[in-house]
Structure formats: C-alpha cells, structure tokens
N, C-alpha and C. Protein backbone atom coordinates (compact mmCIF):
# COMPACT_ATOMS: atom_id res chain seq x y z
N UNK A 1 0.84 -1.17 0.00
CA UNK A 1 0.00 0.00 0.00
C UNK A 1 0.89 1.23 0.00
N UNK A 2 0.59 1.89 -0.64
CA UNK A 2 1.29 3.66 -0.95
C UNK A 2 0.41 4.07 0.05
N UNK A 3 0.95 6.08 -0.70
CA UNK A 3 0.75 7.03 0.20
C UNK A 3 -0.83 7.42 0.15
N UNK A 4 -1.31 8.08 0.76
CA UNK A 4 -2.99 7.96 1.24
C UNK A 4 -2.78 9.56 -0.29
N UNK A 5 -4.04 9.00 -0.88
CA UNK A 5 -3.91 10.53 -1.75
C UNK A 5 -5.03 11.72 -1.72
N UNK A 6 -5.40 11.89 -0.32
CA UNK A 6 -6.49 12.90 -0.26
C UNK A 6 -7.62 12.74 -0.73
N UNK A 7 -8.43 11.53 -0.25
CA UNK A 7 -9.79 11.85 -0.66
C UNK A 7 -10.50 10.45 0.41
N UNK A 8 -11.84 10.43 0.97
CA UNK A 8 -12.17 9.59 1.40
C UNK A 8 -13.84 9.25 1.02
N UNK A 9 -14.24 8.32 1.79
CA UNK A 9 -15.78 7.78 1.51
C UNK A 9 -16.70 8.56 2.23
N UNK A 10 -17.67 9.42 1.83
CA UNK A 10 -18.60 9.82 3.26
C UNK A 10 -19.89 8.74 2.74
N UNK A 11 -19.88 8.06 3.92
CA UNK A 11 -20.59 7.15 3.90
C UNK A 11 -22.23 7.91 4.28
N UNK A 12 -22.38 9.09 4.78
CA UNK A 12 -23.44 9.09 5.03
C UNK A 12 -23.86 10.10 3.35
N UNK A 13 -22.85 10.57 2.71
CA UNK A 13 -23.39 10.74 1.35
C UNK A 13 -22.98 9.77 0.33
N UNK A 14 -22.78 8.62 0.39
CA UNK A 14 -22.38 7.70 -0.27
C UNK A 14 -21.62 8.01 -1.08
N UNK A 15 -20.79 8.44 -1.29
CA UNK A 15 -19.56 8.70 -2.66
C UNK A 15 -18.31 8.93 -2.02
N UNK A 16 -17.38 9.28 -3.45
CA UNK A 16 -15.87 9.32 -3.00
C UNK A 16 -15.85 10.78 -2.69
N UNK A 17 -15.11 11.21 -1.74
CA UNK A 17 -14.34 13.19 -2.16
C UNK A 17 -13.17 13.31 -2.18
N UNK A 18 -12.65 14.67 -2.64
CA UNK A 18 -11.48 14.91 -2.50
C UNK A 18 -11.47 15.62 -1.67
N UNK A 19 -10.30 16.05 -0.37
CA UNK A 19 -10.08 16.70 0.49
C UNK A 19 -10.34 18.25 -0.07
N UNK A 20 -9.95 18.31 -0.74
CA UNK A 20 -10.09 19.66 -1.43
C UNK A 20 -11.52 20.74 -2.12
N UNK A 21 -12.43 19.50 -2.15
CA UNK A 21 -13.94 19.86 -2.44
C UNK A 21 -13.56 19.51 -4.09
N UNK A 22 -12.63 19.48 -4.54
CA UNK A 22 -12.51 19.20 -6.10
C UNK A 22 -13.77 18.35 -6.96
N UNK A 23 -14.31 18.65 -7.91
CA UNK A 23 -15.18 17.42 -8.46
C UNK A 23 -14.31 15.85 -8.84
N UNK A 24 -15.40 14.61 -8.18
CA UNK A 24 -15.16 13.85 -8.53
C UNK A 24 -14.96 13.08 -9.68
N UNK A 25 -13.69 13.49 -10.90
CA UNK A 25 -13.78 12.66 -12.02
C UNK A 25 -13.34 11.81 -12.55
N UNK A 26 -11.97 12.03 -12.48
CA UNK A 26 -11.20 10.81 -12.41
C UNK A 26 -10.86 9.78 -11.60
N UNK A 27 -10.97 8.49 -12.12
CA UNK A 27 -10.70 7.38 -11.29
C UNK A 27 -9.36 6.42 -11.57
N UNK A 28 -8.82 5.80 -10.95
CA UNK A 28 -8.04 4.60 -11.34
C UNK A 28 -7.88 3.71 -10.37
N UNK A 29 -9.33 2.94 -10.04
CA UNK A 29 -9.17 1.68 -9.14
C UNK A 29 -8.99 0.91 -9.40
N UNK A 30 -8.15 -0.20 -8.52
CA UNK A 30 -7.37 -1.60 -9.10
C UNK A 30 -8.83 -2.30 -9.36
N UNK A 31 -8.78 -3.68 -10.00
CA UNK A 31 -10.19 -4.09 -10.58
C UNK A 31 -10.71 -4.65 -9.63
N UNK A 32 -12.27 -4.45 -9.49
CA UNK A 32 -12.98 -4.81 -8.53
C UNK A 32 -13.13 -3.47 -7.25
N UNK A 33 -12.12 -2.29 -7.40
CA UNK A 33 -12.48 -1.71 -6.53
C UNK A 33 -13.35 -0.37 -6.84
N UNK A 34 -13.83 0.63 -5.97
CA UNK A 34 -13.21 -0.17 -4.19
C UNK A 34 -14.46 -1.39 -3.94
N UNK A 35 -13.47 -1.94 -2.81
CA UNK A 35 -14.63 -2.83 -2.57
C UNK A 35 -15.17 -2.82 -1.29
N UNK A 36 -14.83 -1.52 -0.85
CA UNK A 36 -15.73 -1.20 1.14
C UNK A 36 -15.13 -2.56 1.92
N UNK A 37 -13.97 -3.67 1.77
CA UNK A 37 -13.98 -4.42 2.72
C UNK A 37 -13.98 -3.84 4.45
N UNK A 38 -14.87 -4.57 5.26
CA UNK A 38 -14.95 -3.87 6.66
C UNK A 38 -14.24 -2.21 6.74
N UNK A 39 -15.66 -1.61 5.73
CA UNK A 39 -15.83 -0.15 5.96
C UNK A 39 -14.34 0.43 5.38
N UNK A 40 -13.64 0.31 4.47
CA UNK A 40 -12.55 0.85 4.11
C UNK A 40 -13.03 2.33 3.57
N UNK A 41 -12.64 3.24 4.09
CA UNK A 41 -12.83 4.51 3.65
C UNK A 41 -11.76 5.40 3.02
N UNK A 42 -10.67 5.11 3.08
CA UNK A 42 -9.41 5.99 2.43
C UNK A 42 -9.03 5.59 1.15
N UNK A 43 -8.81 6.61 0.29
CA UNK A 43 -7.91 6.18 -0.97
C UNK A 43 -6.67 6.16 -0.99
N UNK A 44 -5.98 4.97 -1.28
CA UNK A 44 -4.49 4.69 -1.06
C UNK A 44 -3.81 4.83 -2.73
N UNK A 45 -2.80 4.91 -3.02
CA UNK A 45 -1.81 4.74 -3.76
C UNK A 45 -1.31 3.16 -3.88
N UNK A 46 -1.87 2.14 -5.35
CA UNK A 46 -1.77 0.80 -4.48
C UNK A 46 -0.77 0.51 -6.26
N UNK A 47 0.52 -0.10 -5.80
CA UNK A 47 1.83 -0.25 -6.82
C UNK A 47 2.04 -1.72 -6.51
N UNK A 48 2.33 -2.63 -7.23
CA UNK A 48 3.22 -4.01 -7.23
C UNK A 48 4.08 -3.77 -8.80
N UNK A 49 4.85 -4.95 -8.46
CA UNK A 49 6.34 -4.76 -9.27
C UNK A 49 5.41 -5.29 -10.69
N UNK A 50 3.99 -6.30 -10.41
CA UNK A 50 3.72 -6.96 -11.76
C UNK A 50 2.29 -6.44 -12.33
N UNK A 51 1.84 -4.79 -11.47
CA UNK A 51 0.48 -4.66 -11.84
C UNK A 51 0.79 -3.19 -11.94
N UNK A 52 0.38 -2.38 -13.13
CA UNK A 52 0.40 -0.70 -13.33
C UNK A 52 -0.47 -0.09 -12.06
N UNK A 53 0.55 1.17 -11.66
CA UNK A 53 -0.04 1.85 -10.62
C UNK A 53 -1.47 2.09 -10.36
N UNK A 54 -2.54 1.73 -9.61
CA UNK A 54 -3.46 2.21 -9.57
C UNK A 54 -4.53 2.57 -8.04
N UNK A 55 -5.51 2.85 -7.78
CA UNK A 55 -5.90 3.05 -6.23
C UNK A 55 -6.49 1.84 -5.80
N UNK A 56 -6.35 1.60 -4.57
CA UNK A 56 -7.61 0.82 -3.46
C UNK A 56 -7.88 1.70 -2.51
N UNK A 57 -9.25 1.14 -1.88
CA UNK A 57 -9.71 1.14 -0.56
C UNK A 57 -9.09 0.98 0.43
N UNK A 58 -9.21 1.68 1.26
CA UNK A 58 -8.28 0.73 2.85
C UNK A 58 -8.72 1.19 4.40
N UNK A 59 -9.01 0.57 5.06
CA UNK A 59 -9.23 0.87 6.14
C UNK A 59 -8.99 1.97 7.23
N UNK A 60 -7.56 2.03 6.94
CA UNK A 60 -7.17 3.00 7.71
C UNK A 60 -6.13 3.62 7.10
N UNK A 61 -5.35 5.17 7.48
CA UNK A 61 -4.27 5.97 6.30
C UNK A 61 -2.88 5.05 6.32
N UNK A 62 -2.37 4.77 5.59
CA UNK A 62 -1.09 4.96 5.32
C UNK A 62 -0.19 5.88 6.21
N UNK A 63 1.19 5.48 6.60
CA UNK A 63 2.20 6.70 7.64
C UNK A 63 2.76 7.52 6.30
N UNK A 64 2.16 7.34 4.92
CA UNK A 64 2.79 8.88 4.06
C UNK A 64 1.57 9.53 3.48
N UNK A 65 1.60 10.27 2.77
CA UNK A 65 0.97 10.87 1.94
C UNK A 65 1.12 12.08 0.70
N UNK A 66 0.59 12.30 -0.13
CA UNK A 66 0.57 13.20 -1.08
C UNK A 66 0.45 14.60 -0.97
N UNK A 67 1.42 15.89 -1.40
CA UNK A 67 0.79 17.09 -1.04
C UNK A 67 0.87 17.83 -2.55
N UNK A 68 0.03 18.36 -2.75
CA UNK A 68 -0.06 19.06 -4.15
C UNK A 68 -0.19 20.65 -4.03
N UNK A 69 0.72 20.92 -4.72
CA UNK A 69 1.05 22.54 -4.86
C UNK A 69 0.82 23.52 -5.87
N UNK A 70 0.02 24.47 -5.97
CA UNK A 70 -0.69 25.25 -6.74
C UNK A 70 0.64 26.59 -7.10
C-alpha cells in the first residue's frame, strides 16, 4: 500500500471526495475496486512490481501521503 492521496468515503453521502472539495472525475481503481472491505474509507496509492499503478480502498491511512502545490 502507498501514500494515502487525499480523498475519502462519506458514507453518510455515499460517494468518493477529494479533500479539497474538487469534483469527482477521475478514477483509477485496481479491478474490482473499491470494494468497502470492513468499511474501508481511504484512498491509497496501491503499486506491485507486476500490476500498473493504480488506487484501493483501505481501512485505515497509510504513515505517508501526497501534497499538491498550486
């Protein structure tokens, strides 16, 4: 699991956000996701040596994360 990239689940509005209020448009979840296993709410940064970079679900943050600069 990578770095957490700013955005989570509000479960009581059912969708993804970005920390930032940004619109939700782009996606790149690994296949099948997300898949909410036991309430996973964070978007992670998810890399293996034999699968192209893409996001999962996860329970809880990651110890890094992403900062983006305007």
């Amino acid at each position: 699991m990578g770095p957490w990239l700013g955005a989570s689940y509000a479960p009581s509005e059912g969708r993804w956000q970005w920390v930032t209020g940004e619109p939700w448009i782009y996606t790149n979840w690994i296949a099948g996701g997300p898949d909410n296993l036991q309430d996973e709410e964070y978007l992670l940064y998810w890399g293996l040596d034999h699968v192209a970079p893409t996001w999962n679900d996860a329970h809880g943050l990651a110890p890094s994360y992403v900062v983006e600069y305007e």
